[in-house]
PDB file of N, CA and C in Angstrom:
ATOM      1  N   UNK A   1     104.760 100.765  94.935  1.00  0.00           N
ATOM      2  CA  UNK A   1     105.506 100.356  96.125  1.00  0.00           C
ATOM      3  C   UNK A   1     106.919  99.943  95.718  1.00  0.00           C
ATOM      4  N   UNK A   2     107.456 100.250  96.594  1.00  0.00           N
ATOM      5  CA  UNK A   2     109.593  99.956  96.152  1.00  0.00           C
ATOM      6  C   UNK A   2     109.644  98.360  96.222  1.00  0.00           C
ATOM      7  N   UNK A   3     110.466  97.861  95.740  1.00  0.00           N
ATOM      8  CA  UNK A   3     110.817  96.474  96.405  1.00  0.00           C
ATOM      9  C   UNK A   3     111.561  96.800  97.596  1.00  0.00           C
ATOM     10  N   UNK A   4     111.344  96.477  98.100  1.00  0.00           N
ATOM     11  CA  UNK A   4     112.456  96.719  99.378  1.00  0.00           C
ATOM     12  C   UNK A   4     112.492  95.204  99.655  1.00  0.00           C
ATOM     13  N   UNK A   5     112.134  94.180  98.894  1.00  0.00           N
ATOM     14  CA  UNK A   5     112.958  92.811  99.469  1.00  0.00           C
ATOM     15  C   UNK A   5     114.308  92.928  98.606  1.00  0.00           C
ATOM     16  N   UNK A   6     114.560  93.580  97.686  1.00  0.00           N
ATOM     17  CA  UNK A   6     115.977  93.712  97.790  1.00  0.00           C
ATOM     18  C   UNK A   6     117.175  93.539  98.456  1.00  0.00           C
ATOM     19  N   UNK A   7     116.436  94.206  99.753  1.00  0.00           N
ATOM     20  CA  UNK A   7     117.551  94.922 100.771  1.00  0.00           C
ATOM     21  C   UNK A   7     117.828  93.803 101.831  1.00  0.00           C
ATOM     22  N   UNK A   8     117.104  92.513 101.999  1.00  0.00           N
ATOM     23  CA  UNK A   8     116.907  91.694 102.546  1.00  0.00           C
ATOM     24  C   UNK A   8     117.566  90.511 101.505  1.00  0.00           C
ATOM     25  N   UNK A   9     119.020  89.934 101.976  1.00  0.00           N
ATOM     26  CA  UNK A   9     120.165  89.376 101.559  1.00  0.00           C
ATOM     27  C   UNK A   9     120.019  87.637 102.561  1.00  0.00           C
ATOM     28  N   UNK A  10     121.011  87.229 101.520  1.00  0.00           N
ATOM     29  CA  UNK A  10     121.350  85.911 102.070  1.00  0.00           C
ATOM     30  C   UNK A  10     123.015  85.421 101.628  1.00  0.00           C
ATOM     31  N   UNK A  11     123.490  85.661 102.846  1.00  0.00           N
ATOM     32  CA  UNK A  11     124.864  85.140 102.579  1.00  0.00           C
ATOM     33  C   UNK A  11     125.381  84.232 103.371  1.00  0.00           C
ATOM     34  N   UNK A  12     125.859  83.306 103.114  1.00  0.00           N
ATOM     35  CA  UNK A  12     126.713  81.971 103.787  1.00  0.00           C
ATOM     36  C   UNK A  12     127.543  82.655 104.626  1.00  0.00           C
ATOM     37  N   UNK A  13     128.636  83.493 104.522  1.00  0.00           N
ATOM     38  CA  UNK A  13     129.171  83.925 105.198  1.00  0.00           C
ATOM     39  C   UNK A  13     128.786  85.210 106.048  1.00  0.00           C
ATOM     40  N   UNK A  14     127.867  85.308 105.879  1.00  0.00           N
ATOM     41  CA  UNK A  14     127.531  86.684 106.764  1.00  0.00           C
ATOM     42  C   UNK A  14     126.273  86.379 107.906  1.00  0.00           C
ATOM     43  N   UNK A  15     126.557  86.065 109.236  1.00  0.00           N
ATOM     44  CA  UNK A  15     125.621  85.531 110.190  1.00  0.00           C
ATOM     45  C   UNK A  15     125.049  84.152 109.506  1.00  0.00           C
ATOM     46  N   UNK A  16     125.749  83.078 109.663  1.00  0.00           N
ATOM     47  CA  UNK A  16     125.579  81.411 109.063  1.00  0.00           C
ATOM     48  C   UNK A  16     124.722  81.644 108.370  1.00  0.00           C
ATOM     49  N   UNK A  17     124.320  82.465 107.127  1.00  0.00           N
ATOM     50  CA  UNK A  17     123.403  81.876 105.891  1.00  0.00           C
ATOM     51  C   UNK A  17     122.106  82.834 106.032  1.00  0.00           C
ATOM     52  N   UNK A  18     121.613  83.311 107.527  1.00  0.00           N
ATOM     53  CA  UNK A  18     120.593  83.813 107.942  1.00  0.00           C
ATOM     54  C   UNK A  18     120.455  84.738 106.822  1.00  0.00           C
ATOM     55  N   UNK A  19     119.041  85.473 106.659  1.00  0.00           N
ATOM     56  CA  UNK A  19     118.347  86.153 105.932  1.00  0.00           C
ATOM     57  C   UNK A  19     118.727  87.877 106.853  1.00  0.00           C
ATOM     58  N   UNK A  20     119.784  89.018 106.364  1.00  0.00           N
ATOM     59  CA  UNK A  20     119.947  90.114 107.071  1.00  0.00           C
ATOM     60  C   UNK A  20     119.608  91.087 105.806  1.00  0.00           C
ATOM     61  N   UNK A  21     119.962  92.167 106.636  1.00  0.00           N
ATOM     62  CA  UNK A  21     119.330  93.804 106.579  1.00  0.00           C
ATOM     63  C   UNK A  21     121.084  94.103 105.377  1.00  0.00           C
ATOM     64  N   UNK A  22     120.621  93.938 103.800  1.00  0.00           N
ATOM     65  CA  UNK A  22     121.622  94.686 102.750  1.00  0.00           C
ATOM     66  C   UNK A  22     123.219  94.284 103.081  1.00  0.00           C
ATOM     67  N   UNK A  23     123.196  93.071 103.428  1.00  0.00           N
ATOM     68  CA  UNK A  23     124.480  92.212 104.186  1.00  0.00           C
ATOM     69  C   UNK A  23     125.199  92.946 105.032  1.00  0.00           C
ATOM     70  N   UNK A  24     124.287  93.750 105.970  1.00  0.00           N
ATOM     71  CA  UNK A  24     125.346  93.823 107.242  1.00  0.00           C
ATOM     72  C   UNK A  24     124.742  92.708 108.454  1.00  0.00           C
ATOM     73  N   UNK A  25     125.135  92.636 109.256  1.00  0.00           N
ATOM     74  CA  UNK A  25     125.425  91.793 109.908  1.00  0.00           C
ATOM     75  C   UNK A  25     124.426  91.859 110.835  1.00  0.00           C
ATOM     76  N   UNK A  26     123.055  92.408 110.819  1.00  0.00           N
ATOM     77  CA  UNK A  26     121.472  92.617 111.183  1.00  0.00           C
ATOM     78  C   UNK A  26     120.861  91.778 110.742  1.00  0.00           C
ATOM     79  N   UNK A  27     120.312  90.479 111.697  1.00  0.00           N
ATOM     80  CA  UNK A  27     119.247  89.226 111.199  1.00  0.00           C
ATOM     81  C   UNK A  27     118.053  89.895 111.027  1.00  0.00           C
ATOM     82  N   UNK A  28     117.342  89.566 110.022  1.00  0.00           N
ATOM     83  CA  UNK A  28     115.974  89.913 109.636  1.00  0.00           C
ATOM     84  C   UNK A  28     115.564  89.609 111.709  1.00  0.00           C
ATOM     85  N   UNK A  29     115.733  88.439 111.941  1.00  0.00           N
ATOM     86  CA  UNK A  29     115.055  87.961 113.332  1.00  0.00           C
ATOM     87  C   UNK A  29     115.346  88.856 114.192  1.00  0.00           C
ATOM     88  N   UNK A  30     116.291  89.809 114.023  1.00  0.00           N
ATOM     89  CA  UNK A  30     116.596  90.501 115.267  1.00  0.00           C
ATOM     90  C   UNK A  30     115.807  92.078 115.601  1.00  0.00           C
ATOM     91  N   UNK A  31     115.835  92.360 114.141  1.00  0.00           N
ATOM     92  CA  UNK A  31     114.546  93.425 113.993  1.00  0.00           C
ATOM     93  C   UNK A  31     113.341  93.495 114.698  1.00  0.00           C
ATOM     94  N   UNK A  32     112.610  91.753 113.765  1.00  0.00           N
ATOM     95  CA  UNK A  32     111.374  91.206 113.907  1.00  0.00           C
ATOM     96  C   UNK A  32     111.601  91.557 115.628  1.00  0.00           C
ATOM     97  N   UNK A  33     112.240  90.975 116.637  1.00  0.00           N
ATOM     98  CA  UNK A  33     112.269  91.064 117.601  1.00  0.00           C
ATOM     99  C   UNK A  33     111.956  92.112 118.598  1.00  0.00           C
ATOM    100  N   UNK A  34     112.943  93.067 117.797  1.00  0.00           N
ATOM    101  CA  UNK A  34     112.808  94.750 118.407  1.00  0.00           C
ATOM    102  C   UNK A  34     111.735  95.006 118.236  1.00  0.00           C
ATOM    103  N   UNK A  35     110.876  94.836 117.320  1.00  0.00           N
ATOM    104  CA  UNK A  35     109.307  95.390 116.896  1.00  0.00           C
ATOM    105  C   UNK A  35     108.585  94.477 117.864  1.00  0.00           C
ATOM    106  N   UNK A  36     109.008  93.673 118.351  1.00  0.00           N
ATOM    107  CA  UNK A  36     108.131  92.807 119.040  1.00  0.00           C
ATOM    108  C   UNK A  36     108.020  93.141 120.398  1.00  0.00           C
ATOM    109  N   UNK A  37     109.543  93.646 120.849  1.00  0.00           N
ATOM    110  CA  UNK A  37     109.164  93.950 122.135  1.00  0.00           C
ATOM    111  C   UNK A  37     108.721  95.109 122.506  1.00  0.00           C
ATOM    112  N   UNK A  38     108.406  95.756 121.293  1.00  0.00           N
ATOM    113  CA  UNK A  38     107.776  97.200 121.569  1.00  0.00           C
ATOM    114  C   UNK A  38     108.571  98.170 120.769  1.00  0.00           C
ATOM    115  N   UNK A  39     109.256  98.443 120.475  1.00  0.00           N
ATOM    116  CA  UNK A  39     110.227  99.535 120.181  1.00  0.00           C
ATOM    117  C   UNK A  39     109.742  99.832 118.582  1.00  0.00           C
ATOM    118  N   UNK A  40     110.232 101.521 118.782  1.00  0.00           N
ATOM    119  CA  UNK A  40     109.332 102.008 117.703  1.00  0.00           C
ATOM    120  C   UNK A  40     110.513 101.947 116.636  1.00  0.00           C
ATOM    121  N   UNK A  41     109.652 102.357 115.170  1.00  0.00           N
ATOM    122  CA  UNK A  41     110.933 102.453 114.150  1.00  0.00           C
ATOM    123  C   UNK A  41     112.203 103.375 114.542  1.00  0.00           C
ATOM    124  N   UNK A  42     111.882 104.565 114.838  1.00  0.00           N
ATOM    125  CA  UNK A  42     112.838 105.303 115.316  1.00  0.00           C
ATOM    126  C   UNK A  42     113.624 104.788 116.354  1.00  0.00           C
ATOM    127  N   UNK A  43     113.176 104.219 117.398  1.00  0.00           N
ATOM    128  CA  UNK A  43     113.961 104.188 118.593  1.00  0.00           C
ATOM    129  C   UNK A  43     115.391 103.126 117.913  1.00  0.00           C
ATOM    130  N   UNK A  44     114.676 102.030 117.306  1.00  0.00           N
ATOM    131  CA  UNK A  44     115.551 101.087 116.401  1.00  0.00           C
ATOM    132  C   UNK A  44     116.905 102.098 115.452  1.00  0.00           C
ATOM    133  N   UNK A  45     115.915 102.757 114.893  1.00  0.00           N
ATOM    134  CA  UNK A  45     117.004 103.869 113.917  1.00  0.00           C
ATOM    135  C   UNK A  45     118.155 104.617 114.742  1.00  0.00           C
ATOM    136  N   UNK A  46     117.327 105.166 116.028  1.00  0.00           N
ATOM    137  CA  UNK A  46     118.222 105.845 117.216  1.00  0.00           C
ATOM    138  C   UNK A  46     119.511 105.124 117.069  1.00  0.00           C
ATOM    139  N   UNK A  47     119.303 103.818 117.995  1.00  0.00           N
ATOM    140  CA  UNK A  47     120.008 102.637 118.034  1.00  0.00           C
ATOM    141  C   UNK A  47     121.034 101.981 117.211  1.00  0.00           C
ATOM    142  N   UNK A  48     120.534 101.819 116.053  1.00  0.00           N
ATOM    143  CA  UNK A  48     121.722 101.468 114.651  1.00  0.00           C
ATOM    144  C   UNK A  48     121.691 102.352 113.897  1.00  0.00           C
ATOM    145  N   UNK A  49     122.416 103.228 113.724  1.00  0.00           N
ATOM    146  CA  UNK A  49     122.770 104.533 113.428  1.00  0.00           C
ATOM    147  C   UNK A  49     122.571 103.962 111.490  1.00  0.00           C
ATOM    148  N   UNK A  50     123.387 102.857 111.171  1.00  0.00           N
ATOM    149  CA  UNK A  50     123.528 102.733 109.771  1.00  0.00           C
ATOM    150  C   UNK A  50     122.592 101.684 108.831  1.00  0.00           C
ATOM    151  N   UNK A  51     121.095 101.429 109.710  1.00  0.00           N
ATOM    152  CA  UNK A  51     119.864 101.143 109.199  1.00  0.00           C
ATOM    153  C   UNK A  51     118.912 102.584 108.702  1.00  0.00           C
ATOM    154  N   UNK A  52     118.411 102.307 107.767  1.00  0.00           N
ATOM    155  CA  UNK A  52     117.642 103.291 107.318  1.00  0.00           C
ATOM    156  C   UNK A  52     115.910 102.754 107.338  1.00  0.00           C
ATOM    157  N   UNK A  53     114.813 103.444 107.755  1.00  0.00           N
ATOM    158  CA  UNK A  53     113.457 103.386 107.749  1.00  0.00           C
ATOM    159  C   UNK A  53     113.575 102.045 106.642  1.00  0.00           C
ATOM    160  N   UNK A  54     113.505 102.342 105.092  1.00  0.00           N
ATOM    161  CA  UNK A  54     113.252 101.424 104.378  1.00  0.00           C
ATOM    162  C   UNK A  54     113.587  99.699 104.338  1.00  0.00           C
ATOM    163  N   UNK A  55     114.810 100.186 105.300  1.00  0.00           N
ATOM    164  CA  UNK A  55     114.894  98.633 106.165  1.00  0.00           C
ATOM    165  C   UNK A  55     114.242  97.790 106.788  1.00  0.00           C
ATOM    166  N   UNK A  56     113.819  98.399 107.536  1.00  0.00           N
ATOM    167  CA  UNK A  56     112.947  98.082 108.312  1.00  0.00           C
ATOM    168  C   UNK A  56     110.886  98.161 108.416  1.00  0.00           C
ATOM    169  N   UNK A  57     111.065  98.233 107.006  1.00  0.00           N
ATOM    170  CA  UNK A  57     109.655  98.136 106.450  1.00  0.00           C
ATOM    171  C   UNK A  57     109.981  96.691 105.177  1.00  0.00           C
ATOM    172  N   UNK A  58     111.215  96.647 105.053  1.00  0.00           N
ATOM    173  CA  UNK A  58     111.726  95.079 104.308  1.00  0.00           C
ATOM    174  C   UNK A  58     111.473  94.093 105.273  1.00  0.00           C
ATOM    175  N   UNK A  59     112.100  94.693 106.410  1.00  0.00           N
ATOM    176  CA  UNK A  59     111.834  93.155 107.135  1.00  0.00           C
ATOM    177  C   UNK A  59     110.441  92.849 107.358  1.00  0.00           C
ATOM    178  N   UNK A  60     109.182  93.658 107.744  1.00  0.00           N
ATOM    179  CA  UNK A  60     108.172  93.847 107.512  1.00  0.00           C
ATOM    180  C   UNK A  60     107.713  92.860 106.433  1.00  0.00           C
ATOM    181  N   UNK A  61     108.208  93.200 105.441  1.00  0.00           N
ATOM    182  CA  UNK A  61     107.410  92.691 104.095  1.00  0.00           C
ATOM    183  C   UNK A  61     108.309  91.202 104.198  1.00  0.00           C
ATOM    184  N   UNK A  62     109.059  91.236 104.358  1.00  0.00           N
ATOM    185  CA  UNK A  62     109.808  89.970 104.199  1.00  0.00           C
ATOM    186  C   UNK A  62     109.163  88.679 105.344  1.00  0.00           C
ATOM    187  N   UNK A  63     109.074  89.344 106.294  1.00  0.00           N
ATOM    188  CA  UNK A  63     108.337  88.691 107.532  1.00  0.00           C
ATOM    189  C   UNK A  63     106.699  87.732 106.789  1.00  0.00           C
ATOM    190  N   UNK A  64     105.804  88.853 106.249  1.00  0.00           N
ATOM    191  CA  UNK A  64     104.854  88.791 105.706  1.00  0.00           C
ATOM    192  C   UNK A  64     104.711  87.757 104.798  1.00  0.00           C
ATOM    193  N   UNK A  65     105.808  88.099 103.798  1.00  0.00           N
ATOM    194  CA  UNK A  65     105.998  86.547 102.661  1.00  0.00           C
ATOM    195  C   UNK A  65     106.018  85.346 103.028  1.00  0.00           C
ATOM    196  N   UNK A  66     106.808  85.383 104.311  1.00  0.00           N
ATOM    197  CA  UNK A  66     107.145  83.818 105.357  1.00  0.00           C
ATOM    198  C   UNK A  66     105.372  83.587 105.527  1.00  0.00           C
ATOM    199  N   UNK A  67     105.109  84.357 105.983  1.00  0.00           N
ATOM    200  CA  UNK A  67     104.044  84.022 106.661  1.00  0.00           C
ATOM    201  C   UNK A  67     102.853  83.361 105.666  1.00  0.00           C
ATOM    202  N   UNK A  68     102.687  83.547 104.464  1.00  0.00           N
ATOM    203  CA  UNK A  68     101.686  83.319 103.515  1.00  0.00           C
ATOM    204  C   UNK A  68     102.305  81.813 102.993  1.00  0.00           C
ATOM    205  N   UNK A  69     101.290  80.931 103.632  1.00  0.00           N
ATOM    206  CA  UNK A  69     100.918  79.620 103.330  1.00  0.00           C
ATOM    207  C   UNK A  69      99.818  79.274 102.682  1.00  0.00           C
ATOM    208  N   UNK A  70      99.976  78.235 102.118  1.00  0.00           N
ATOM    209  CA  UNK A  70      98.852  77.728 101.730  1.00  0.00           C
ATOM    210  C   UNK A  70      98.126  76.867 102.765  1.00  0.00           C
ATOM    211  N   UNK A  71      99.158  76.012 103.431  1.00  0.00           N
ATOM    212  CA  UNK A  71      97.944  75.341 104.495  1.00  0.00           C
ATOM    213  C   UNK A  71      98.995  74.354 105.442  1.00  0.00           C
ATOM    214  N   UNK A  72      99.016  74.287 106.677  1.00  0.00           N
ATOM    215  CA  UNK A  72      99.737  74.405 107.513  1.00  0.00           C
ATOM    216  C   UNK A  72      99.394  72.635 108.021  1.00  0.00           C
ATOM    217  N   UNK A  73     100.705  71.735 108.081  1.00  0.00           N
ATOM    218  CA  UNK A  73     100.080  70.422 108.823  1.00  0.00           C
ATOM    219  C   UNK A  73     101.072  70.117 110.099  1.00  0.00           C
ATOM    220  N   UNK A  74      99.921  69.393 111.074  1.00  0.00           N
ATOM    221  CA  UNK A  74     100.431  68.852 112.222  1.00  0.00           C
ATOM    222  C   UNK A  74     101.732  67.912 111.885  1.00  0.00           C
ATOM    223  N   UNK A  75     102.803  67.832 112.738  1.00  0.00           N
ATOM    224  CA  UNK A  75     104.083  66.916 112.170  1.00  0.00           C
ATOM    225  C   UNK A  75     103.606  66.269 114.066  1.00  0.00           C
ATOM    226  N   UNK A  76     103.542  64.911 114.021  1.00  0.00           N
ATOM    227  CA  UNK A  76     103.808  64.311 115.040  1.00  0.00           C
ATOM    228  C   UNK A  76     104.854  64.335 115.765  1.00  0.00           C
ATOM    229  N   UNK A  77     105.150  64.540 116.929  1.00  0.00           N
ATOM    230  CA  UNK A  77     106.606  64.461 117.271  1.00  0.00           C
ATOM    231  C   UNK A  77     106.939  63.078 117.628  1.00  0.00           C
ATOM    232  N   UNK A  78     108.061  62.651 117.013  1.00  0.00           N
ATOM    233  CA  UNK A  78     108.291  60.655 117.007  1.00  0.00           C
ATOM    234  C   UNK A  78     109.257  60.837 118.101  1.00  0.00           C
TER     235      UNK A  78
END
């Protein structure tokens, strides 16, 4: 399997610090989003002409990493 967390950057100056798509100016969150509301890889690709597939199988994997906890606790709200 490629790394493709590579392609998945963090820059202070590029969208306040957020986690994007090979430092252009694509939030990992905004992807996650598009996939969320339905839209297929392609239609996304249609759309941003200068994302490529492997992008968008980073955010995928990158999404995935967030997600793997060890064990999750209630925070009271004070």
């Amino acid at each position: 399997m490629k790394n493709l967390l590579k392609r998945i950057t963090i820059d202070t100056e590029i969208c306040h610090g957020k986690p994007t798509i090979r430092g252009l100016r694509y939030p990992v969150e905004m992807i996650l989003e598009l996939l969320g509301s339905g839209m297929t890889h392609d239609e996304i690709l249609d759309d941003y002409e200068d994302l490529e597939n492997d992008d968008i199988l980073a955010v995928l994997q990158y999404a995935s990493k967030l997600s793997q906890v060890k064990s999750i606790y209630k925070v009271d709200a004070a």
